[in-house]
PDB file of N, CA and C in Angstrom:
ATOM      1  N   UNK A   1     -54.330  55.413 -83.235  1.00  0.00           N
ATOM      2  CA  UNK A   1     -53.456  55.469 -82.087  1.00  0.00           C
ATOM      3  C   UNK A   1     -52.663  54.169 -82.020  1.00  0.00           C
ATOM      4  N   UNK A   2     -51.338  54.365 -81.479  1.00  0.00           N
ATOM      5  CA  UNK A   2     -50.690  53.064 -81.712  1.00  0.00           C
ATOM      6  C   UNK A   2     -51.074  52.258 -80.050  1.00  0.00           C
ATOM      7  N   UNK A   3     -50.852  50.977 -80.228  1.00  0.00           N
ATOM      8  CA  UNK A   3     -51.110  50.452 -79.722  1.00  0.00           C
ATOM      9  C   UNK A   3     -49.853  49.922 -78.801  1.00  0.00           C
ATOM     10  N   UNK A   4     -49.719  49.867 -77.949  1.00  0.00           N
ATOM     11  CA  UNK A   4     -48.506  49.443 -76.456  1.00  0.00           C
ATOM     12  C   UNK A   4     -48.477  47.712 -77.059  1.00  0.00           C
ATOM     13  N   UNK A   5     -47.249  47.298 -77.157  1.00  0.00           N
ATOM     14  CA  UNK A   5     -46.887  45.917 -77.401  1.00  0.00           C
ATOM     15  C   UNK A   5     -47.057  45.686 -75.981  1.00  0.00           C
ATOM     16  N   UNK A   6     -47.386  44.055 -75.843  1.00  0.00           N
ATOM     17  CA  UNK A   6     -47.468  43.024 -74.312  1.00  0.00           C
ATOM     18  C   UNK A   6     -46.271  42.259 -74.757  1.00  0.00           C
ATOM     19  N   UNK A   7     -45.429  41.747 -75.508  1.00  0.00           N
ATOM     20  CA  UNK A   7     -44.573  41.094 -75.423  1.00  0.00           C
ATOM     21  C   UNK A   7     -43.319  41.532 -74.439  1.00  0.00           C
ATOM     22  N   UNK A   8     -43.428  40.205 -73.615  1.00  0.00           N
ATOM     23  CA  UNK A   8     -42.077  40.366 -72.291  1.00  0.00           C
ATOM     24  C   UNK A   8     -40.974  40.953 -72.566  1.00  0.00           C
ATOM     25  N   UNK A   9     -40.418  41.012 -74.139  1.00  0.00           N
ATOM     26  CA  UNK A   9     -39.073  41.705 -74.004  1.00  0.00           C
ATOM     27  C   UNK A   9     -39.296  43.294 -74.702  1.00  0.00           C
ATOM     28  N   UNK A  10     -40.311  43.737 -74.879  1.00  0.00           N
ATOM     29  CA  UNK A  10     -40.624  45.223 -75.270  1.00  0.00           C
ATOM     30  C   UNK A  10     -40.706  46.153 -73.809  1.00  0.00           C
ATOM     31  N   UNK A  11     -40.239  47.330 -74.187  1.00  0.00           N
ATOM     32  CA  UNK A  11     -40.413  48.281 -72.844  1.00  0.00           C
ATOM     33  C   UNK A  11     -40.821  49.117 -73.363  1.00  0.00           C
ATOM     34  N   UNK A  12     -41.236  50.100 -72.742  1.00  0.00           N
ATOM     35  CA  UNK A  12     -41.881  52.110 -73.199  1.00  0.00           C
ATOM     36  C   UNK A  12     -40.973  52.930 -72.755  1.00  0.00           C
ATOM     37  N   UNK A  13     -40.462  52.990 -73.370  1.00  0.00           N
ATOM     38  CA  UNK A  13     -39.149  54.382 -73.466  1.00  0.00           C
ATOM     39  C   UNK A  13     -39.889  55.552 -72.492  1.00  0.00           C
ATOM     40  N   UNK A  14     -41.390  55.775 -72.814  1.00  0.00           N
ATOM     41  CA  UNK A  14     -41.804  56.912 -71.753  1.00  0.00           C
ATOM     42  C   UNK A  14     -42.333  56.131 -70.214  1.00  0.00           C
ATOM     43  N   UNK A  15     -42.157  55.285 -69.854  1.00  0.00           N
ATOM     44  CA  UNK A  15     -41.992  55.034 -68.423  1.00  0.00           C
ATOM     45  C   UNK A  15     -40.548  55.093 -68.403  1.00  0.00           C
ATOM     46  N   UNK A  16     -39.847  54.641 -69.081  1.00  0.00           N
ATOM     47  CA  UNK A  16     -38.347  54.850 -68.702  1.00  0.00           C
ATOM     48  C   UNK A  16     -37.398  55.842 -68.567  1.00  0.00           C
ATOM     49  N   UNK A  17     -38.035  56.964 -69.117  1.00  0.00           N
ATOM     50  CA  UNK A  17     -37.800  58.439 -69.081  1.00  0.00           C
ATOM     51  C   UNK A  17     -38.817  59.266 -68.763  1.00  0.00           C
ATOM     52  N   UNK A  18     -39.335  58.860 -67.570  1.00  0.00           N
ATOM     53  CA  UNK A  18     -40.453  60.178 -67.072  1.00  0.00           C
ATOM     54  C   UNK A  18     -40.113  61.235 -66.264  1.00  0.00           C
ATOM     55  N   UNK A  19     -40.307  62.189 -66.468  1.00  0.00           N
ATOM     56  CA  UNK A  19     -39.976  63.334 -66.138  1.00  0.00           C
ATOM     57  C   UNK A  19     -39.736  63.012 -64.363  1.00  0.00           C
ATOM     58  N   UNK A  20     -40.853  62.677 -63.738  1.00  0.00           N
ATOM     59  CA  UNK A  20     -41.036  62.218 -62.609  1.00  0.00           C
ATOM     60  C   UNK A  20     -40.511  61.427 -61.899  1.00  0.00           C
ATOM     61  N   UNK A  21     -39.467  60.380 -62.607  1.00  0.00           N
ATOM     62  CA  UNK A  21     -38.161  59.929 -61.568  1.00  0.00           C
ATOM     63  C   UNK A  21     -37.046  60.524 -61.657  1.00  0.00           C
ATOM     64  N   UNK A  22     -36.933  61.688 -62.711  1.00  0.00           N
ATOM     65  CA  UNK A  22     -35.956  62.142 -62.602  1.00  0.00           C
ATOM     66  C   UNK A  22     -35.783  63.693 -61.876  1.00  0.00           C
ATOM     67  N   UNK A  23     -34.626  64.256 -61.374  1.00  0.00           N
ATOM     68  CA  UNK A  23     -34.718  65.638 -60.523  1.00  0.00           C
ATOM     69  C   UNK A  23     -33.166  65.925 -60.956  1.00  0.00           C
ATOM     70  N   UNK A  24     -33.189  67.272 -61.918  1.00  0.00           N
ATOM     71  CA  UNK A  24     -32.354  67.897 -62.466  1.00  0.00           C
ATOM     72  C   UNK A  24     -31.883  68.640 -61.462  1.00  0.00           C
ATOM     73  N   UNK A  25     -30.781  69.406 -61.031  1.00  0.00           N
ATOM     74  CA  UNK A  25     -30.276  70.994 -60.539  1.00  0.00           C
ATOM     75  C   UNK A  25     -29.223  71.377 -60.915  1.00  0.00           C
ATOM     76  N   UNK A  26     -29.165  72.518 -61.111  1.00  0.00           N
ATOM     77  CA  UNK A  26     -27.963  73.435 -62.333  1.00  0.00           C
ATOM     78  C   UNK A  26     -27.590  74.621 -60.778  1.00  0.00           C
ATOM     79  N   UNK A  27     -26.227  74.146 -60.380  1.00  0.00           N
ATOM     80  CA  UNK A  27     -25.466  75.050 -59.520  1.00  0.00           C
ATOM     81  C   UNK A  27     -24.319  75.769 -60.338  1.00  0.00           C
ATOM     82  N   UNK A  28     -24.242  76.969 -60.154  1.00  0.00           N
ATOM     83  CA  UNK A  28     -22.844  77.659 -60.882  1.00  0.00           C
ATOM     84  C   UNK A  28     -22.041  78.094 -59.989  1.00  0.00           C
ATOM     85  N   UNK A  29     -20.745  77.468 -60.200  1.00  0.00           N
ATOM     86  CA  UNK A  29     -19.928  78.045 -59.418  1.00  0.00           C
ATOM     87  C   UNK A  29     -19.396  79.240 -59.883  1.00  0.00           C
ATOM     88  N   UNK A  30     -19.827  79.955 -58.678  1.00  0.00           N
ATOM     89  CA  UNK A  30     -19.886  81.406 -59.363  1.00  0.00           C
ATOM     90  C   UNK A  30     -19.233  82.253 -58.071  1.00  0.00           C
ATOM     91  N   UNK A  31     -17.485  82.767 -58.125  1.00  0.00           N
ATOM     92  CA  UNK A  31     -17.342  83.394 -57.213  1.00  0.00           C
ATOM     93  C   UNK A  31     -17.718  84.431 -56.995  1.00  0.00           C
ATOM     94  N   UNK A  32     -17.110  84.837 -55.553  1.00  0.00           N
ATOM     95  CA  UNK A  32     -17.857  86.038 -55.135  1.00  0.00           C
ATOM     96  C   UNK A  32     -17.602  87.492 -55.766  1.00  0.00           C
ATOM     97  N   UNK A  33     -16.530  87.909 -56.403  1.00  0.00           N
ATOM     98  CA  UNK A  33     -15.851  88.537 -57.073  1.00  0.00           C
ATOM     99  C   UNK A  33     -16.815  88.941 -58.567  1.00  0.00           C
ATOM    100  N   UNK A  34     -17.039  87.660 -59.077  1.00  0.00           N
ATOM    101  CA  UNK A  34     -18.071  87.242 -60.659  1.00  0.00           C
ATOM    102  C   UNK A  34     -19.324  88.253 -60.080  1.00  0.00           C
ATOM    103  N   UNK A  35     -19.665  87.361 -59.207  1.00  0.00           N
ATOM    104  CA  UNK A  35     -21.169  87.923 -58.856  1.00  0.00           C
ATOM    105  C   UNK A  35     -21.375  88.962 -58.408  1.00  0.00           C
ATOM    106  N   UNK A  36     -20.465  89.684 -58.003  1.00  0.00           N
ATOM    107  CA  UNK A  36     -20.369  91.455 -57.706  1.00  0.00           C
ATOM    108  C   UNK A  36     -20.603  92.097 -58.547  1.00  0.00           C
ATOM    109  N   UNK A  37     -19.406  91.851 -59.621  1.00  0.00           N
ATOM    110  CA  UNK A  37     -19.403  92.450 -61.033  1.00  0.00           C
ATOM    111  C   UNK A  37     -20.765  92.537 -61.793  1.00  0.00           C
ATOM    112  N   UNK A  38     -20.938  90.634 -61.802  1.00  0.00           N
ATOM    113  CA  UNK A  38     -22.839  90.836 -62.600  1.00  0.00           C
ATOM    114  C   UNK A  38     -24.060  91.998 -61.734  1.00  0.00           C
ATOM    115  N   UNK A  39     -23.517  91.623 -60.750  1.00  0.00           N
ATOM    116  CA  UNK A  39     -25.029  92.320 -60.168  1.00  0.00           C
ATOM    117  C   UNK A  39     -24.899  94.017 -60.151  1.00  0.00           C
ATOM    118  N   UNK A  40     -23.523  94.420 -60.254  1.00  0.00           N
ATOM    119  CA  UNK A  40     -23.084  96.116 -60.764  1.00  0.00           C
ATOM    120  C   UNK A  40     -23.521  96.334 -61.965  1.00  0.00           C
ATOM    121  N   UNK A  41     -23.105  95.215 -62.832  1.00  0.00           N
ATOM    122  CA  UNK A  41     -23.269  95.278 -64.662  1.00  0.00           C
ATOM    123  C   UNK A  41     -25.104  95.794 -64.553  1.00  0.00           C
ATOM    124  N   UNK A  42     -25.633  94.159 -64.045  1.00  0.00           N
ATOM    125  CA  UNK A  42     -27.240  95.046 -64.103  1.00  0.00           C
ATOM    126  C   UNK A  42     -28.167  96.054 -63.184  1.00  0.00           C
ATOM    127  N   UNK A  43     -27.162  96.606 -62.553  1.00  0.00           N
ATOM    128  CA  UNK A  43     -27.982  97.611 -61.637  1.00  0.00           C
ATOM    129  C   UNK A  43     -27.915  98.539 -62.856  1.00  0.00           C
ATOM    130  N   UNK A  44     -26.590  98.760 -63.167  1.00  0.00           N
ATOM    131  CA  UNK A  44     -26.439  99.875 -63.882  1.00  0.00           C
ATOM    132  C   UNK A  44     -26.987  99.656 -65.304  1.00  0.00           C
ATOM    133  N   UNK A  45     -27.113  98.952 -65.631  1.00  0.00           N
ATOM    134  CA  UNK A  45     -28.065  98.719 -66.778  1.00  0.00           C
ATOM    135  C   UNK A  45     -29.303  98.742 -66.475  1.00  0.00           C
ATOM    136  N   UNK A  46     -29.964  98.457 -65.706  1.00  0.00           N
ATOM    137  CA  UNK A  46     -31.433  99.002 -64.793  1.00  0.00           C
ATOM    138  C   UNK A  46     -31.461 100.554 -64.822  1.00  0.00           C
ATOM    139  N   UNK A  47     -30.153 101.266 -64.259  1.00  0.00           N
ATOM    140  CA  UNK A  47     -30.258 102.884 -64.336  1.00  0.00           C
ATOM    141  C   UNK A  47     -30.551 103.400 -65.604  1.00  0.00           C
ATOM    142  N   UNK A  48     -29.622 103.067 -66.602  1.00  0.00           N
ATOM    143  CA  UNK A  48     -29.881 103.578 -67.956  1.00  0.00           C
ATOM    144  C   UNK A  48     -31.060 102.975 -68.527  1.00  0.00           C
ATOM    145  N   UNK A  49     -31.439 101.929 -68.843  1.00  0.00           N
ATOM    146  CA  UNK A  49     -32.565 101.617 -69.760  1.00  0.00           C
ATOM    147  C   UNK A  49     -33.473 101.734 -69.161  1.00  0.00           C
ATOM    148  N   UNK A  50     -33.656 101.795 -68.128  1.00  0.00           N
ATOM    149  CA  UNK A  50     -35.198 101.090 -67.440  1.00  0.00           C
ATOM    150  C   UNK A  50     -35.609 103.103 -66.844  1.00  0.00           C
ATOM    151  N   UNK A  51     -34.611 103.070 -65.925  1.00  0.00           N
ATOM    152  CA  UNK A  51     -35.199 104.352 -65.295  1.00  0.00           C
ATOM    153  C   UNK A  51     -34.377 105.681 -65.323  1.00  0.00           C
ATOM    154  N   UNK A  52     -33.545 105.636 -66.427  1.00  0.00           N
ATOM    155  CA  UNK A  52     -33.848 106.735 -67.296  1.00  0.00           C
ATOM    156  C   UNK A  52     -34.518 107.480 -68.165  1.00  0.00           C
ATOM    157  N   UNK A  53     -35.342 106.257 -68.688  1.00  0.00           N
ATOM    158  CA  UNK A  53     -36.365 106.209 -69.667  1.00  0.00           C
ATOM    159  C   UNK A  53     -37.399 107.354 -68.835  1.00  0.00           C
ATOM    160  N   UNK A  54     -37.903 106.660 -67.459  1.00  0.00           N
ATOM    161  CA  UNK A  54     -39.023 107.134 -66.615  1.00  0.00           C
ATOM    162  C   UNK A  54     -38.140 108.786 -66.787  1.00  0.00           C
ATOM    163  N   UNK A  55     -36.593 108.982 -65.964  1.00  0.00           N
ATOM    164  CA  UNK A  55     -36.647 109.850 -65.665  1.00  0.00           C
ATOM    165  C   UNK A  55     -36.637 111.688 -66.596  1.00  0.00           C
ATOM    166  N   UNK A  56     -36.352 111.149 -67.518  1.00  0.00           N
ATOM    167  CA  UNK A  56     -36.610 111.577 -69.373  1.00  0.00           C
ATOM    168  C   UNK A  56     -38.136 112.300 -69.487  1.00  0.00           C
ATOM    169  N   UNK A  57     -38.641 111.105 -69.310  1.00  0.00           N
ATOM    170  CA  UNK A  57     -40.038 111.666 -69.488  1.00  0.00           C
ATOM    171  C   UNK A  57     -40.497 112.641 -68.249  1.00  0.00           C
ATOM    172  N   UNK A  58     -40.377 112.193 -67.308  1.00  0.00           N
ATOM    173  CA  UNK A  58     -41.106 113.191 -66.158  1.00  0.00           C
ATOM    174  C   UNK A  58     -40.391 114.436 -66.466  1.00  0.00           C
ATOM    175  N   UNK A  59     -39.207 114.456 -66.240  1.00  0.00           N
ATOM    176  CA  UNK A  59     -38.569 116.238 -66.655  1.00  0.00           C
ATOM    177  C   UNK A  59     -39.300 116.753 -67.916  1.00  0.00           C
ATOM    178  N   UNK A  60     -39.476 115.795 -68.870  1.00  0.00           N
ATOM    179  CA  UNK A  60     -40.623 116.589 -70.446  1.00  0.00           C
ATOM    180  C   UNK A  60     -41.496 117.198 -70.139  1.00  0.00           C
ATOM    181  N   UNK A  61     -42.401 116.303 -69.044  1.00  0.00           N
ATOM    182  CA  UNK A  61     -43.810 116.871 -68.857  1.00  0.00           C
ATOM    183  C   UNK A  61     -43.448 117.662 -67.516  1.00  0.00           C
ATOM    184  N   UNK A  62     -42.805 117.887 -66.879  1.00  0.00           N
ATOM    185  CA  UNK A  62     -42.561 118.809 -66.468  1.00  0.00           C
ATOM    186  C   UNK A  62     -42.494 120.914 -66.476  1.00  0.00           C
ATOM    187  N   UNK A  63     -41.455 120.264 -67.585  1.00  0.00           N
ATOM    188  CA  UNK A  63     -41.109 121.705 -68.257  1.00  0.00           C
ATOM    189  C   UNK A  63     -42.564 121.427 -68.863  1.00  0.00           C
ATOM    190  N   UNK A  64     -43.097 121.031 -69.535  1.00  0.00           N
ATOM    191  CA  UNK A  64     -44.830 121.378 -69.901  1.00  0.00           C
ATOM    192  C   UNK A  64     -45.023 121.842 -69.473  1.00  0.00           C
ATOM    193  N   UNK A  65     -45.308 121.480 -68.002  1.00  0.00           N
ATOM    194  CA  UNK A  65     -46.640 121.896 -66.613  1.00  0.00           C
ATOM    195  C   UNK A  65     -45.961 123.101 -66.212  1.00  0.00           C
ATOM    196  N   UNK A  66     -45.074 123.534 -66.524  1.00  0.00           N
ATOM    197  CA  UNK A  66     -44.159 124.652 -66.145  1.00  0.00           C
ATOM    198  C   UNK A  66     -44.477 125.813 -66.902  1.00  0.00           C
ATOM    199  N   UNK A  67     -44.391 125.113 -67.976  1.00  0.00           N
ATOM    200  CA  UNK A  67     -44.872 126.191 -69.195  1.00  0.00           C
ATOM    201  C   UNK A  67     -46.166 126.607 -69.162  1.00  0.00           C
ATOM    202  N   UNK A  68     -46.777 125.548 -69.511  1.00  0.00           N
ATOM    203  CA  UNK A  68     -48.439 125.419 -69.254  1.00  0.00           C
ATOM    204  C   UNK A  68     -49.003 126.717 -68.169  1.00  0.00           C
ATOM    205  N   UNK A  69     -48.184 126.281 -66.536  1.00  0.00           N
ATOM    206  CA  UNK A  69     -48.309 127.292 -65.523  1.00  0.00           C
ATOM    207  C   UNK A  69     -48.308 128.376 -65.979  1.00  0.00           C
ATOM    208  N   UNK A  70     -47.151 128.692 -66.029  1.00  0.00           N
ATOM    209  CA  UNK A  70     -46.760 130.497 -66.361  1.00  0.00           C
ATOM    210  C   UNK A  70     -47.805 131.034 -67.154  1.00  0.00           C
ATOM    211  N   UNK A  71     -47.693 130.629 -68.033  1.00  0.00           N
ATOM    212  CA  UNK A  71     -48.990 131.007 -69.529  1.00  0.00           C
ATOM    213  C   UNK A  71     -50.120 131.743 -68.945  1.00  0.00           C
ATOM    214  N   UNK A  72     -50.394 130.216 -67.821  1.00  0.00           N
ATOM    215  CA  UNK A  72     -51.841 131.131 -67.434  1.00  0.00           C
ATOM    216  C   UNK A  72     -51.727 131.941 -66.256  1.00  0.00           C
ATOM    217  N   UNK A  73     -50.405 132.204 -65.734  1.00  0.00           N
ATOM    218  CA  UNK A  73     -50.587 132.936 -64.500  1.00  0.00           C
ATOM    219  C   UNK A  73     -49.985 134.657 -64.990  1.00  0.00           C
ATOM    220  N   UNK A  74     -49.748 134.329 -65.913  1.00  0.00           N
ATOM    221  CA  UNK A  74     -49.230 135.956 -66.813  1.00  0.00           C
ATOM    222  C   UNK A  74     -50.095 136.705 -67.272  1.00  0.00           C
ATOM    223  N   UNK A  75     -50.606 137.732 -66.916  1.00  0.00           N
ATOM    224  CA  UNK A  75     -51.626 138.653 -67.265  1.00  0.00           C
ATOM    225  C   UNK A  75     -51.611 138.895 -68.342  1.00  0.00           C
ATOM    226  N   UNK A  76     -50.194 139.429 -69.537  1.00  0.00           N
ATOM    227  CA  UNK A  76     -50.114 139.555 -70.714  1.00  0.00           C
ATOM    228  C   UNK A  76     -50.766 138.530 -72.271  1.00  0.00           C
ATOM    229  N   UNK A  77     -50.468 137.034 -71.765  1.00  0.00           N
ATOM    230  CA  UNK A  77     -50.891 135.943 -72.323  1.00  0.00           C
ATOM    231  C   UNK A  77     -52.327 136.055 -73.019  1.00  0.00           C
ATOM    232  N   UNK A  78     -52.610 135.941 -74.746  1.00  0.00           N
ATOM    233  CA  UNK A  78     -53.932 136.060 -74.917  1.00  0.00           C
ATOM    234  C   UNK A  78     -54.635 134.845 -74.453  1.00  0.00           C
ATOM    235  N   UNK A  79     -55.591 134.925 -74.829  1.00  0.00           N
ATOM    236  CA  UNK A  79     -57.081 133.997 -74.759  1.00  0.00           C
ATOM    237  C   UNK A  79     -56.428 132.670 -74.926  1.00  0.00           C
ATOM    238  N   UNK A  80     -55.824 132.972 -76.561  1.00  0.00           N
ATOM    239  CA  UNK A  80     -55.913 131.652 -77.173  1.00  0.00           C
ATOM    240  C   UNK A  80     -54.602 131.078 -76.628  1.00  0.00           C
ATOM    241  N   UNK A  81     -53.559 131.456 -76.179  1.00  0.00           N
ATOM    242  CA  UNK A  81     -52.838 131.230 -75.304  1.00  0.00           C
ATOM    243  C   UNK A  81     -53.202 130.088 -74.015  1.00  0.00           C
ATOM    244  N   UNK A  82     -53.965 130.756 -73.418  1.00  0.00           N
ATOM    245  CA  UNK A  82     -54.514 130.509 -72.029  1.00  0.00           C
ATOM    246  C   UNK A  82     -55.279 129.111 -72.538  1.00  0.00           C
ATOM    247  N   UNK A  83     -55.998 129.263 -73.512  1.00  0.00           N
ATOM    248  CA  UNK A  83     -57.066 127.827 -74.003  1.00  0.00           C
ATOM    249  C   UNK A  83     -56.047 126.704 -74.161  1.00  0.00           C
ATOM    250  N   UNK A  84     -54.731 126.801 -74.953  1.00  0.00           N
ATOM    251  CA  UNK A  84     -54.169 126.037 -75.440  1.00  0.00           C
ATOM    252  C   UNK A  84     -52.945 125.495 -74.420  1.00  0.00           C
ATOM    253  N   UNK A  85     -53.260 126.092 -72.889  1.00  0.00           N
ATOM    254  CA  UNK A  85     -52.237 125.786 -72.142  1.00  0.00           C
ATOM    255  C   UNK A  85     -53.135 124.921 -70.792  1.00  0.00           C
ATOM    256  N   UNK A  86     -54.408 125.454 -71.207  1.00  0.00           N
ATOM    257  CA  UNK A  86     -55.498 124.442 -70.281  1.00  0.00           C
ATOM    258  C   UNK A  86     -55.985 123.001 -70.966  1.00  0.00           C
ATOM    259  N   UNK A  87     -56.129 123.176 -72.318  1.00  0.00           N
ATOM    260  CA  UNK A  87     -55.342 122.156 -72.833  1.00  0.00           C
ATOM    261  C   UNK A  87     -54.631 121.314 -72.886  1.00  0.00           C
ATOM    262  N   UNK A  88     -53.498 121.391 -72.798  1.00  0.00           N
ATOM    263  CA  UNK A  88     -52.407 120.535 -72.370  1.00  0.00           C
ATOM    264  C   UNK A  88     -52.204 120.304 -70.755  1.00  0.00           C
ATOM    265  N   UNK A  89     -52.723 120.898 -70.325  1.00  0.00           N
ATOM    266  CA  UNK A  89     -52.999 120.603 -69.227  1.00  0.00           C
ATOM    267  C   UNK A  89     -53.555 119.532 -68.686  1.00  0.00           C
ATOM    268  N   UNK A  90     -54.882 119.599 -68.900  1.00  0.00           N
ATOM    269  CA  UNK A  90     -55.711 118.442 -68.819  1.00  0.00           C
ATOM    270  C   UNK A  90     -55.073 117.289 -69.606  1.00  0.00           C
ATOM    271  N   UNK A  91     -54.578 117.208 -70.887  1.00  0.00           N
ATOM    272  CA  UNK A  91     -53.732 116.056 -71.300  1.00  0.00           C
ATOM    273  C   UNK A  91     -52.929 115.784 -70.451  1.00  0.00           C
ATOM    274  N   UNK A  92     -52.297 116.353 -69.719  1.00  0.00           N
ATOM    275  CA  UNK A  92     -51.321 116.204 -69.013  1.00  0.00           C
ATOM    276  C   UNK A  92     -51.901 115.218 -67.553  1.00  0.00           C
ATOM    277  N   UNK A  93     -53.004 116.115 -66.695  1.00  0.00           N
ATOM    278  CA  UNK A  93     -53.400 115.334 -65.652  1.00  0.00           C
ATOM    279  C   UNK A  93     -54.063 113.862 -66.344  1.00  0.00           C
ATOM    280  N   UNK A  94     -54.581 113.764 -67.353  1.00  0.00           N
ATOM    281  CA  UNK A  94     -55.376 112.629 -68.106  1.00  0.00           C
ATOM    282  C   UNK A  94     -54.857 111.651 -68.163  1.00  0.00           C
ATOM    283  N   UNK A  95     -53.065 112.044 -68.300  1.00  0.00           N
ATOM    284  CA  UNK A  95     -52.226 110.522 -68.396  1.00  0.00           C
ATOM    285  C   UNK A  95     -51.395 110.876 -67.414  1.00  0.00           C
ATOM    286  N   UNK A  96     -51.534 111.674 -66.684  1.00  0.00           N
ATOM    287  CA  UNK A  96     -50.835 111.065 -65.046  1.00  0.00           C
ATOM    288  C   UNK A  96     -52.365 109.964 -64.061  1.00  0.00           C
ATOM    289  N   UNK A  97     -53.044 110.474 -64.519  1.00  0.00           N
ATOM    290  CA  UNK A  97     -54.097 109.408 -63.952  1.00  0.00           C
ATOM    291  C   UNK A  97     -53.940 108.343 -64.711  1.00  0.00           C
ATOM    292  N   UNK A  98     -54.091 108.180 -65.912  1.00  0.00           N
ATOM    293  CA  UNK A  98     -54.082 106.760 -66.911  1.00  0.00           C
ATOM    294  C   UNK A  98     -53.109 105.950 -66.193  1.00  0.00           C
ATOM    295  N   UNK A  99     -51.972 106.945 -66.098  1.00  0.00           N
ATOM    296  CA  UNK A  99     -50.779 106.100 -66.165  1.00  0.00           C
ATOM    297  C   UNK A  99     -50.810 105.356 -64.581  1.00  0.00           C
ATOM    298  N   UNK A 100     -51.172 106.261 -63.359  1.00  0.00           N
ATOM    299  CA  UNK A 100     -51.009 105.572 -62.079  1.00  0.00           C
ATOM    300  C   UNK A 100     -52.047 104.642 -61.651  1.00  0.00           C
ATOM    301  N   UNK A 101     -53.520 104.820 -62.305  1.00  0.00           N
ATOM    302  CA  UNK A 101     -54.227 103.424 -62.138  1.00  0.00           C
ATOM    303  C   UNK A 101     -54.432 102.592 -63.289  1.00  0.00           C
ATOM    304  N   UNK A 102     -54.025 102.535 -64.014  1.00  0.00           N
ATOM    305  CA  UNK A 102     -53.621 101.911 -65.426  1.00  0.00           C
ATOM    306  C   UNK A 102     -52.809 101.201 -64.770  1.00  0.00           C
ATOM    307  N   UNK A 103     -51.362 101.530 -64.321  1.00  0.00           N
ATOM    308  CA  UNK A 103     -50.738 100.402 -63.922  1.00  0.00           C
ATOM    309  C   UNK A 103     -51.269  99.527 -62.353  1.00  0.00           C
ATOM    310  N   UNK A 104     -51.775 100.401 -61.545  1.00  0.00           N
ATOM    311  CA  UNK A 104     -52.916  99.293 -60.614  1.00  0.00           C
ATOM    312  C   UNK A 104     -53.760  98.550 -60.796  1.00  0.00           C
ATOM    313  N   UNK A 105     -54.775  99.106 -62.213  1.00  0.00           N
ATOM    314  CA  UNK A 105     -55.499  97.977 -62.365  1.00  0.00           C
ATOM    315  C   UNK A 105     -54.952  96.781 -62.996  1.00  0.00           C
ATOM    316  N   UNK A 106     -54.001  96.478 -63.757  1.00  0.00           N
ATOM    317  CA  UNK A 106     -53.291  95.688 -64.611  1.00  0.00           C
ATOM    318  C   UNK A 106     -52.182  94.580 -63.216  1.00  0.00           C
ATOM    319  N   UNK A 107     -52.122  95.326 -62.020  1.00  0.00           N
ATOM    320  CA  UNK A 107     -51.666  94.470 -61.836  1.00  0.00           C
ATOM    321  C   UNK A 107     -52.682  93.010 -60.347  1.00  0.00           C
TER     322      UNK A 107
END
């Protein structure tokens, strides 16, 4: 480890630059006009990436549970029909539960 000089005309660059006497702040002048625009730009970029994504998927599993339904409420439908729509079914409730305390416990 190096050792701190005592001679009177040496200084430490890290007392002389410590984070701690100094206090940065970054203001943008940012009119009101700018900042409309940004905050439209990312709403709407929030709509498409973020919760379109969600809304994509729920209509999928939707038409599933739709399908799934009918299957078994149709008298005509065989056996193996009916098995393979209770099936997906239960996949279906399995990760609507995963998914709504999955994200509670995590947070």
């Amino acid at each position: 480890m190096a050792e701190q000089s005592k001679k009177p005309g040496s200084f430490d660059l890290g007392q002389l630059f410590d984070p701690r006497h100094f206090e940065f702040e970054y203001k943008t002048r940012e009119i009101p006009a700018e900042r409309d625009a940004r905050l439209r730009k990312e709403f709407l970029s929030f709509l498409f990436k973020d919760f379109s994504t969600y809304a994509v998927a729920l209509l999928i599993v939707l038409v599933a549970l739709t399908c799934c339904l009918l299957i078994l409420a149709v008298r005509d439908s065989t056996v193996q029909e009916k098995s393979w729509a209770m099936s997906v079914l239960s996949s279906i409730f399995t990760g609507a539960v995963g998914f709504a305390f999955g994200k509670a416990a995590s947070m």
